[in-house]
C-alpha atoms as a PDB file:
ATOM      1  CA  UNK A   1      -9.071 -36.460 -60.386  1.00  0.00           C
ATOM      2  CA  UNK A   2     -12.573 -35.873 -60.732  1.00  0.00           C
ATOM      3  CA  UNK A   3     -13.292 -35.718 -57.155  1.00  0.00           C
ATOM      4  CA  UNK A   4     -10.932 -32.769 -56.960  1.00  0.00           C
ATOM      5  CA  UNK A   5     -12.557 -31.531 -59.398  1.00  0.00           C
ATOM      6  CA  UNK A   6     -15.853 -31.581 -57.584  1.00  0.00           C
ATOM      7  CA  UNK A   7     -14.031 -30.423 -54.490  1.00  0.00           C
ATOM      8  CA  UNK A   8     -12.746 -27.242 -56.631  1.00  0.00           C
ATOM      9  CA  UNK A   9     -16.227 -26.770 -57.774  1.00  0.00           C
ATOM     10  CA  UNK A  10     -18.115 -27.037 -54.665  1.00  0.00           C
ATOM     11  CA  UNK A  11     -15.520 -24.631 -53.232  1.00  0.00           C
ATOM     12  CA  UNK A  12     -15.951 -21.712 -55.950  1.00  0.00           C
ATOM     13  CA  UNK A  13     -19.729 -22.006 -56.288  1.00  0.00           C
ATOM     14  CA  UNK A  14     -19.780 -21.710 -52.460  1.00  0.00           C
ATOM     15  CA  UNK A  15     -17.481 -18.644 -53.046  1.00  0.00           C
ATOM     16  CA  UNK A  16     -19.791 -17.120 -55.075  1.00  0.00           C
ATOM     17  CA  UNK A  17     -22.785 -17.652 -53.015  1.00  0.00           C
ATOM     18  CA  UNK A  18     -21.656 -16.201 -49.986  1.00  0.00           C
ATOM     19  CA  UNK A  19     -20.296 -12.919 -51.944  1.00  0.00           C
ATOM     20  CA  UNK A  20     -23.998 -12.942 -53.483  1.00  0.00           C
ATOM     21  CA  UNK A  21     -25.670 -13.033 -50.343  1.00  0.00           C
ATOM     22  CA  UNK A  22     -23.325 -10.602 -48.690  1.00  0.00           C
ATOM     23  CA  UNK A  23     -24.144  -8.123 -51.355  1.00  0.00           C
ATOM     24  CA  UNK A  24     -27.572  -8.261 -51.717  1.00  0.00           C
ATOM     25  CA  UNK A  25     -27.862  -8.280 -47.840  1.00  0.00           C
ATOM     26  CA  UNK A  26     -25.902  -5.179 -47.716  1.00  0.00           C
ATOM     27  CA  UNK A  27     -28.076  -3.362 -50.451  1.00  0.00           C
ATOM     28  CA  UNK A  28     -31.214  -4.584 -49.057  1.00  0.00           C
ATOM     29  CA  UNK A  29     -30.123  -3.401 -45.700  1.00  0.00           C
ATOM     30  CA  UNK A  30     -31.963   0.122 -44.104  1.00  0.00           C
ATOM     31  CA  UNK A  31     -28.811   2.386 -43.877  1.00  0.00           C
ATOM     32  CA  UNK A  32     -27.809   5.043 -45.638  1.00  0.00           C
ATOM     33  CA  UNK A  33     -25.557   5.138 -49.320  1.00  0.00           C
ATOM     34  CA  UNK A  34     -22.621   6.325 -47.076  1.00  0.00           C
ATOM     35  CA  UNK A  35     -22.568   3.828 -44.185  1.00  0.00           C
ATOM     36  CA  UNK A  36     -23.303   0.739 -46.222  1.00  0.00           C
ATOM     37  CA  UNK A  37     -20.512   2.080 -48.548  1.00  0.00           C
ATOM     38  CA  UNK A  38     -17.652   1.822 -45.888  1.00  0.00           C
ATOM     39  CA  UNK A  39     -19.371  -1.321 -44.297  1.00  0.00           C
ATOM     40  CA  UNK A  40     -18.886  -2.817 -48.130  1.00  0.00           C
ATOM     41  CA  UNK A  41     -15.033  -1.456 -47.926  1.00  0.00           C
ATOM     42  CA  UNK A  42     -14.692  -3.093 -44.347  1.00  0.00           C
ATOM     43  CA  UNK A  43     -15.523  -6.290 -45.254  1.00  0.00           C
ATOM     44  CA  UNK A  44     -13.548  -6.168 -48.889  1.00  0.00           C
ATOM     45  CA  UNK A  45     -10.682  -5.751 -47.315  1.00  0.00           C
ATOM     46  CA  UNK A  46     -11.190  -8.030 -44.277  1.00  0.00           C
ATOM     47  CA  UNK A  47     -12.274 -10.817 -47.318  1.00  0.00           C
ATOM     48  CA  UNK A  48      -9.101  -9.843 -49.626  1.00  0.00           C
ATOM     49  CA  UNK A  49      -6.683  -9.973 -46.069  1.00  0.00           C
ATOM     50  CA  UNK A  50      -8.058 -13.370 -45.658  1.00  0.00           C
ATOM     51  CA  UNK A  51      -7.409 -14.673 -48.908  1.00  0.00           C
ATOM     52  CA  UNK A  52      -4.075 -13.290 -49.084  1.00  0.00           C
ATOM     53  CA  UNK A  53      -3.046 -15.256 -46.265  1.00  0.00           C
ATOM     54  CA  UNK A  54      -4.604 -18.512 -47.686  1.00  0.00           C
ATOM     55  CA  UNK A  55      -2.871 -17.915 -51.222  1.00  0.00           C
ATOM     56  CA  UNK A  56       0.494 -17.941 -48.777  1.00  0.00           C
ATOM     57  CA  UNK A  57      -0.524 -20.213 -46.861  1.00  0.00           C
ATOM     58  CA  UNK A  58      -0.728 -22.418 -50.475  1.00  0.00           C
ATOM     59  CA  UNK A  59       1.949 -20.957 -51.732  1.00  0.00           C
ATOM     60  CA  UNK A  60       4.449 -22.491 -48.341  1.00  0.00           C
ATOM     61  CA  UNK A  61       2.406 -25.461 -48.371  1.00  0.00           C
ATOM     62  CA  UNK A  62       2.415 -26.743 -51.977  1.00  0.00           C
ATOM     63  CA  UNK A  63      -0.554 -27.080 -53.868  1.00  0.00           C
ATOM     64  CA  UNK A  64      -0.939 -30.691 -53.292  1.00  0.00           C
ATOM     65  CA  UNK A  65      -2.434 -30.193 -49.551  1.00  0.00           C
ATOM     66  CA  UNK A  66      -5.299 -28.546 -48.801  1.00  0.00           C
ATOM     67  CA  UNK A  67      -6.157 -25.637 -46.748  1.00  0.00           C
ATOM     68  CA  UNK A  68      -8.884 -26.345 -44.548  1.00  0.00           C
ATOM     69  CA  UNK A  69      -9.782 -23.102 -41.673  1.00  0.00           C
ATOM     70  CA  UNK A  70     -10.866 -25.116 -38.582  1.00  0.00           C
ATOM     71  CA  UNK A  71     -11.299 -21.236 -36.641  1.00  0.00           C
ATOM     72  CA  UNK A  72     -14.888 -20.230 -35.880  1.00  0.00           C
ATOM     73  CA  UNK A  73     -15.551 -16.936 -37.751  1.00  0.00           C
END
């Protein structure tokens, strides 16, 4: 139980790392309001596509086994 716990953990704080980075590399980037604007909507949507396929993928699965992306990204 507690490892899954940890697991769970890892997972979100990982999560919200990556979204962290990806923002501040996008507003720390040298393009212009517009362009990094629809660059930020790109990747949104390419980010909220992917989860909505995991969540599925969960949801046919069962909660009890994990879903574990072996692709390269």
């Amino acid at each position: 139980m507690a490892e899954e716990n940890a697991t769970s953990g890892f997972g979100i704080g990982f999560l919200v790392g990556a979204v962290v980075g990806a923002v501040l590399g996008l507003a720390l980037a040298p393009r212009s309001g517009s362009e990094t604007r629809e660059q930020v909507r790109e990747q949104a949507g390419a980010a909220f596509d992917k989860l909505r396929e995991k969540m599925a993928e969960l949801k046919k699965n069962g909660s009890k086994e994990p879903v574990v992306s072996t692709e390269e990204e």
